[in-house]
Protein backbone atom coordinates (compact mmCIF):
# COMPACT_ATOMS: atom_id res chain seq x y z
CA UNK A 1 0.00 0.00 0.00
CA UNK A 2 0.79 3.40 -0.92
CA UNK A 3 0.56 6.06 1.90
CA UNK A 4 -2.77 7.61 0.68
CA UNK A 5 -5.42 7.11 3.36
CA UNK A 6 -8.74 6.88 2.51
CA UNK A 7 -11.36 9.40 3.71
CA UNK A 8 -13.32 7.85 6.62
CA UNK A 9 -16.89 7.96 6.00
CA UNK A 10 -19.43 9.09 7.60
CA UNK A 11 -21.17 6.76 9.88
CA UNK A 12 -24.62 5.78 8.89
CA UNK A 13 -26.70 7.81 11.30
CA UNK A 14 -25.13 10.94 10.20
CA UNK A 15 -26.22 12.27 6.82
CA UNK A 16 -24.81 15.19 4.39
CA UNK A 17 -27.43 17.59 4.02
CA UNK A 18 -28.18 18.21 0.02
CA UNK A 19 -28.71 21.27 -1.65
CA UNK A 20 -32.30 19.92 -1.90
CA UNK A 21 -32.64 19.82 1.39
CA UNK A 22 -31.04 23.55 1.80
CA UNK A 23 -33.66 24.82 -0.57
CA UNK A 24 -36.71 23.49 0.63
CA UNK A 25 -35.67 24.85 4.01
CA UNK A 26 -35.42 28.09 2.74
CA UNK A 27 -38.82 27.83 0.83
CA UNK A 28 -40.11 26.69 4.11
CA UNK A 29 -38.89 29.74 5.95
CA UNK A 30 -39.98 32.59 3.29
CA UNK A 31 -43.57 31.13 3.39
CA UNK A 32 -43.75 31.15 7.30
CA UNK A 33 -42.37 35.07 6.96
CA UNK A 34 -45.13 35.45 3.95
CA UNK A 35 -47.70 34.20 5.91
CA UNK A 36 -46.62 35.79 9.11
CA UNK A 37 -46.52 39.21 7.27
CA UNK A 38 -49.72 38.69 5.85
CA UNK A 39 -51.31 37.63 9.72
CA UNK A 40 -49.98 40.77 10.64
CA UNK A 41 -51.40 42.74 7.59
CA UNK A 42 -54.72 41.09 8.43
CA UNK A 43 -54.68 41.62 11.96
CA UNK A 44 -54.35 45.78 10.76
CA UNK A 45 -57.06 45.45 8.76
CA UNK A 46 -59.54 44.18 11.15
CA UNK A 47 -58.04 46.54 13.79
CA UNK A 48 -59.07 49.28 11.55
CA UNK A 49 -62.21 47.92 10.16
CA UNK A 50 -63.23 47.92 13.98
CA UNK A 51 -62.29 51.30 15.11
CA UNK A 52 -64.15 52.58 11.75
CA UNK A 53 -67.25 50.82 12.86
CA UNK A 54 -66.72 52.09 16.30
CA UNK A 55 -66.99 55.48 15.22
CA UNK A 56 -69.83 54.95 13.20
CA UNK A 57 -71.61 53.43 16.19
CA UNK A 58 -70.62 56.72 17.97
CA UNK A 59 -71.95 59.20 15.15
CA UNK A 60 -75.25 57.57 14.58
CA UNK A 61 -75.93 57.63 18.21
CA UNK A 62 -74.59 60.86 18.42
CA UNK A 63 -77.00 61.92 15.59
CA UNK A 64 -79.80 60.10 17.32
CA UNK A 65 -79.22 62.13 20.01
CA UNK A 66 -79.66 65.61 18.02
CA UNK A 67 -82.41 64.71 16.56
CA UNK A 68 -84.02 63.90 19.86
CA UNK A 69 -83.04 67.24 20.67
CA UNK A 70 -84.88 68.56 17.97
CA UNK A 71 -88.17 66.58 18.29
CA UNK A 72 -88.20 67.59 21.98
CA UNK A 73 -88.05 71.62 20.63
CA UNK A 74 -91.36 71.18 18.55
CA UNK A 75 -93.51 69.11 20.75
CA UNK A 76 -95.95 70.44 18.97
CA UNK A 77 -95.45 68.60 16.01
CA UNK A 78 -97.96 65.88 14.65
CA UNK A 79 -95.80 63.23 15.00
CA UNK A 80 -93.82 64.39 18.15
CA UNK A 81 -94.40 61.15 19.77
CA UNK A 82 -93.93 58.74 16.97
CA UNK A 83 -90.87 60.30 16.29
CA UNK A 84 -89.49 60.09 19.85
CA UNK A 85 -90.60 56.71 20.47
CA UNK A 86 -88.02 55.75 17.27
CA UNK A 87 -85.40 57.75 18.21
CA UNK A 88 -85.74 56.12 21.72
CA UNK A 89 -85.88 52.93 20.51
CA UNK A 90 -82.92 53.63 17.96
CA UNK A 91 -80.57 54.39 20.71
CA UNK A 92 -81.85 51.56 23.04
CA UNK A 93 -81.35 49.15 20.72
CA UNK A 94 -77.61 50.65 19.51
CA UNK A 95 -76.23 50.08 23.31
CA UNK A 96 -77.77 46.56 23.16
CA UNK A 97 -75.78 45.48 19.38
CA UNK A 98 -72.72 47.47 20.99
CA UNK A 99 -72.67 45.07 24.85
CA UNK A 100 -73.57 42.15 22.75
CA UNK A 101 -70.72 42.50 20.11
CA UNK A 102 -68.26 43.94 23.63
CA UNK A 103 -69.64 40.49 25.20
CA UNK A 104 -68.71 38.29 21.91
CA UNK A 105 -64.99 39.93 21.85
CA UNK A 106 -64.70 39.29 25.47
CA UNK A 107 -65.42 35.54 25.24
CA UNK A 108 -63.28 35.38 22.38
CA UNK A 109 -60.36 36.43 24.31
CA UNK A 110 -61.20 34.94 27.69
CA UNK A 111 -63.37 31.80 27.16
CA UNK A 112 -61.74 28.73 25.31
CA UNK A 113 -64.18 26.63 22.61
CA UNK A 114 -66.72 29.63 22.88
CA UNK A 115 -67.08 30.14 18.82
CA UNK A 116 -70.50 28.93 18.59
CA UNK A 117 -71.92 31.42 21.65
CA UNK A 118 -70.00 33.99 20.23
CA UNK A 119 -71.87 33.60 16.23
CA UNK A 120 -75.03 33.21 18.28
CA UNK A 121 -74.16 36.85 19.73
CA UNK A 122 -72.84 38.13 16.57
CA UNK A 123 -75.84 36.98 14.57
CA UNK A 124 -78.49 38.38 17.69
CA UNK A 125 -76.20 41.55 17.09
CA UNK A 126 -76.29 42.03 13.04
CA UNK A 127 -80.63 41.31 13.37
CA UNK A 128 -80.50 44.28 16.04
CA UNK A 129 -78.46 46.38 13.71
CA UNK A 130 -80.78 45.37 10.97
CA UNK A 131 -84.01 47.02 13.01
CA UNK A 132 -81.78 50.13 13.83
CA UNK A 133 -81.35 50.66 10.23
CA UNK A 134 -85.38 50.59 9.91
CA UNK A 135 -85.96 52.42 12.91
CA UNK A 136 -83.71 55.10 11.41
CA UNK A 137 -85.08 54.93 7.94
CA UNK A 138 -88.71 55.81 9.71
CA UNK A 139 -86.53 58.22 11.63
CA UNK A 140 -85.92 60.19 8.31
CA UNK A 141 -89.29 59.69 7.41
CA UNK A 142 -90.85 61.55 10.31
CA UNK A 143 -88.10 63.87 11.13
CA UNK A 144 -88.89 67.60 12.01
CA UNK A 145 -88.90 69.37 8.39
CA UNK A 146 -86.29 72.58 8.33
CA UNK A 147 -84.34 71.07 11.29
């Protein structure tokens, strides 16, 4: 024999890592950053979608509120108590939607396996918000004229 040695090789539980292997750990990692980017985008998004709805909330009861105000000036008016009765009801039924969707974040954060209470709430919620829409389309309807 010459004096060359021969490279030992590796023992068999030990195993070269390919290029393959290199790659589709990379791919792996630039998805999770994708999709942790986009969570985060999303998570923005609804943060903003839910501070815009929270000042709409604020401005329609807000605007409710003037145009109790108002009635209460003219009580004169033919349909003074109609009127007051909607705006009433209006902002009643506002503060109820608004504890009812607080009440559905709140379990969502707290209460573990609560998703079906909290569509239950969310769904009682959108119905209320679909009568406070009515109740302020009559609103319109018999609102004060020049106010």
């Amino acid at each position: 024999m010459t004096g060359r040695r021969r490279k030992p090789s590796p023992p068999h539980d030990q195993q070269l890592v390919s290029t393959r292997d290199i790659s589709a750990g990379v791919d792996a990692f630039i998805s999770y950053q994708q999709q942790k980017e986009k969570t985060a985008s999303t998570k923005v998004k609804v943060s903003m979608k839910t501070v815009s709805q929270g000042m709409m909330d604020v401005s329609l009861l807000t605007s409710n509120a003037s145009q109790l105000r108002t009635a209460l000036l003219h009580p004169k008016y033919d349909f003074f108590w109609p009127l007051v009765s909607l705006i009433l009801v209006s902002m009643g039924l506002q503060i109820v939607a608004r504890v009812l969707m607080l009440w559905s974040d709140y379990l969502k954060d707290s209460v573990i396996d609560a998703g079906k209470k909290r569509k239950q709430l969310q769904f009682v919620a959108l119905v209320i918000m679909s009568f406070i829409t009515m109740a302020n389309a009559l609103i319109s309807v018999f609102s004060v004229s020049g106010s």
